[in-house]
Every structure is written in C-alpha cells, then in structure tokens.
Protein backbone atom coordinates (compact mmCIF):
# COMPACT_ATOMS: atom_id res chain seq x y z
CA UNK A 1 84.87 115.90 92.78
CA UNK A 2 86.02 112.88 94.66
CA UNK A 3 86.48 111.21 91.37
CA UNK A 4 89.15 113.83 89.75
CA UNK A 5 90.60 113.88 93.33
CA UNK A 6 91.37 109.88 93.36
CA UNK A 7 92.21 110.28 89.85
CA UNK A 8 94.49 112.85 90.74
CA UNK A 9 96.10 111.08 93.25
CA UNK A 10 96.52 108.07 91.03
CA UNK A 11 98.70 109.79 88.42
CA UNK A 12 100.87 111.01 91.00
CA UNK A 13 101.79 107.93 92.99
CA UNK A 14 102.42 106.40 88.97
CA UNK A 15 104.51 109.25 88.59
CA UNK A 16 106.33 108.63 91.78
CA UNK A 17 107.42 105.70 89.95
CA UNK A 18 104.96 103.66 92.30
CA UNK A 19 104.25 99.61 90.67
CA UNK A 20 100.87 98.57 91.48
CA UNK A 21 101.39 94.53 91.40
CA UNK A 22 99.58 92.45 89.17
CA UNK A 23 99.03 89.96 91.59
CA UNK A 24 100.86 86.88 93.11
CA UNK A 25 100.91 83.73 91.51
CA UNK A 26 99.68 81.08 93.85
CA UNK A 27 102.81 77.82 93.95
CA UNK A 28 105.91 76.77 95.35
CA UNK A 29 107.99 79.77 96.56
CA UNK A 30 110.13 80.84 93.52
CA UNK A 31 112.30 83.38 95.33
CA UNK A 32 110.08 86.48 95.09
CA UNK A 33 106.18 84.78 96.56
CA UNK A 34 105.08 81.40 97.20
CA UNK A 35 104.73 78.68 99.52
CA UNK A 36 107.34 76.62 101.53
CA UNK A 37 106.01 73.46 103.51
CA UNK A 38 108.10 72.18 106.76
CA UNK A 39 107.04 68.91 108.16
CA UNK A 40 107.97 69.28 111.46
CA UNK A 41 106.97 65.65 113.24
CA UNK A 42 104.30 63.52 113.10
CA UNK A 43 100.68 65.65 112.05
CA UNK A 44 102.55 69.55 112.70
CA UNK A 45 103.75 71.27 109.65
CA UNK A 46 104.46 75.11 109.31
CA UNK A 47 103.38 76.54 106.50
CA UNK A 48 104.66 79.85 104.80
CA UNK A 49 103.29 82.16 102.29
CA UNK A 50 105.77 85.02 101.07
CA UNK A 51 104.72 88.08 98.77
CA UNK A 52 106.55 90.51 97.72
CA UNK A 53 107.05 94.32 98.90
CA UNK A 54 106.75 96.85 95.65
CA UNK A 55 106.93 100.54 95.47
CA UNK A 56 109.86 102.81 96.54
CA UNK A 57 110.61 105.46 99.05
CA UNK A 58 107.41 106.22 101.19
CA UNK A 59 105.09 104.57 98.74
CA UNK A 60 105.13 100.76 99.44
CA UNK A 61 102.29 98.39 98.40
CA UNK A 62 102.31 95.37 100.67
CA UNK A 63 100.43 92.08 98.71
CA UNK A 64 98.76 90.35 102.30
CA UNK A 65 99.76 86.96 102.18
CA UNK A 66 97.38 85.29 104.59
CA UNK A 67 94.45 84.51 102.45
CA UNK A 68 97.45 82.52 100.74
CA UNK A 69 98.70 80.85 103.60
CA UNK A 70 95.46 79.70 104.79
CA UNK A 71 94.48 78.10 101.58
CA UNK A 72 97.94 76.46 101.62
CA UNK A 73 97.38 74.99 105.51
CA UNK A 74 93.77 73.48 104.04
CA UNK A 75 95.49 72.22 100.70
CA UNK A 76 98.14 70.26 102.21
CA UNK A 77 95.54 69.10 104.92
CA UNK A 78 94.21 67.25 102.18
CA UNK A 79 97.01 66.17 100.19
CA UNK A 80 98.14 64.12 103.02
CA UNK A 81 94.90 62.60 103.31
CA UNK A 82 93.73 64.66 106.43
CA UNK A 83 90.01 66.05 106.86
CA UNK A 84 90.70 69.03 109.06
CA UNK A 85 93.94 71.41 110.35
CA UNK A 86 93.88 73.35 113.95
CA UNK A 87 96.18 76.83 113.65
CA UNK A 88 98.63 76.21 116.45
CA UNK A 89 100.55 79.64 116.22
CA UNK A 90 100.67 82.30 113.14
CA UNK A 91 104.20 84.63 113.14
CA UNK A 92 104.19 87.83 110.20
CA UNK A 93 107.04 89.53 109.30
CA UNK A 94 107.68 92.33 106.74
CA UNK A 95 110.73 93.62 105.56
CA UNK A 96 111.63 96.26 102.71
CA UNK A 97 111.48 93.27 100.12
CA UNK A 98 108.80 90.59 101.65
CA UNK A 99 105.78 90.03 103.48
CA UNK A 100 105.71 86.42 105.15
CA UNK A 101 103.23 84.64 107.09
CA UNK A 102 104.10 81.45 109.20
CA UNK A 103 101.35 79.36 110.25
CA UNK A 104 102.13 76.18 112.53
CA UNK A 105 99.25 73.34 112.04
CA UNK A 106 98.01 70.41 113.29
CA UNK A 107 96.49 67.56 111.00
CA UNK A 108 93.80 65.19 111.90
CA UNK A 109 91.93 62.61 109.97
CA UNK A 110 89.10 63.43 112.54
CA UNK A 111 86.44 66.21 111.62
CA UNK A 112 86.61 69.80 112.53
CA UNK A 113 86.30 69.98 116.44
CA UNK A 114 83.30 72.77 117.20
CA UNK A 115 84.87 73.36 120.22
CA UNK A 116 87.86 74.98 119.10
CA UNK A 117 87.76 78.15 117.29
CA UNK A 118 91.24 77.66 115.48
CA UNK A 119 89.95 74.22 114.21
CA UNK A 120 89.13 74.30 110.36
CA UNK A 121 87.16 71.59 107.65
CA UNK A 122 89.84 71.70 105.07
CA UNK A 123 86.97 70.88 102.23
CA UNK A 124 85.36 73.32 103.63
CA UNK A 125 88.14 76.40 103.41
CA UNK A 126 89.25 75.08 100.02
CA UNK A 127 85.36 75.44 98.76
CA UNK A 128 84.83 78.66 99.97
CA UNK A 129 88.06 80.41 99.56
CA UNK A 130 88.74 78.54 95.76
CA UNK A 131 88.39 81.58 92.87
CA UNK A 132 89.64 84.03 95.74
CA UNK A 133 93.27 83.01 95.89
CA UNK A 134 94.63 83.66 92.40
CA UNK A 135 96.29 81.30 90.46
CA UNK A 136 94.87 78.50 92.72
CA UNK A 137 94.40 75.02 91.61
C-alpha cells in the first residue's frame, strides 16, 4: 500500500511539472552550480559552493551544497600545498534560484589540531568523502 501511495505521489509532483535534478556537476561555478575560491590574505580563503533551486510553485527541490563545499575547502587545502584547513565561519543562503554555502578557512602546513573540533586532515576528508561528491576529481 505504501508503495502505490509513493508511486502515486510521484506521478503527481511530475505532473505538477516538478524537475527532479540529475545532479550537480562538481567544478568552477558556471553560472547555475559550482565553486568560487576568494583568497582573502595570507592562509584564509572563503570558499563557495552554489546549486541550483528547481521545481516551481510550492514544489521546490533544493540540491544541498555543503558536502560540495567541504570537499572544495579540503581540495584547495591541498592544492596550495597545505596538510589541514580549520572552518572559521560557514554563511547559507537560499533564494528562489540558488542555494549557496560560504565557508571561511584557515590553511596550515601543520597537522590537524585534536583540540579543535572545526580542524580537518584535508587527505583525510578528500579520502573519505571522494565517490560521494559527484563529478569529483
């Protein structure tokens, strides 16, 4: 019973005219989703991860970008030669178009610090979360 009911509900959000996305493609920001890098001075860099808002009327489907994000604050941790990133601040917004997530970061070439719980082994994320984040690397 619970099946017909979901299936039920199914065919009438896709004849609301409701999109299910396919998915974001993980890279630079391309106007609709992506990344944006800010080097803001010295070892800080924000980080943002946009995806996009689909559906219309009441029916929107919102594509979390944080799992995004995060990979992207480990990535460039390593592609500037760093071993480990502290989260300074996160900031979300959402509009009717796009769901963005801000994360400001700190870069070190020392290793994670086990006393702070905002303190992250960029290897470490980028093993763990790689397969999960589509299109990654």
């Amino acid at each position: 019973m619970k099946k017909i009911i979901l299936g039920m509900l199914l065919l009438g959000l896709l004849a609301a005219g409701v999109a299910f996305p396919a998915g974001v493609s993980y890279g630079p920001y391309n106007g609709t989703s992506g990344f944006q890098d800010i080097h803001v001075d010295g070892n800080v860099f924000i980080i943002t991860f946009t995806t996009p808002v689909t559906g219309n009327g009441r029916f929107k489907v919102y594509i979390n970008p944080e799992p995004y994000n995060f990979y992207r604050c480990a990535q460039l941790t390593q592609e500037r030669g760093y071993a480990s990133f502290v989260v300074e601040s996160t900031y979300s917004t959402i509009t009717d178009n796009y769901y963005t997530v801000s994360r400001t970061i700190h870069v070190s070439k020392a290793a994670k610090d086990m006393n702070n719980v905002m303190s992250f082994d960029a290897s470490m994320v980028l093993q763990t979360m790689s397969g999960r984040v589509a299109g990654n690397p």
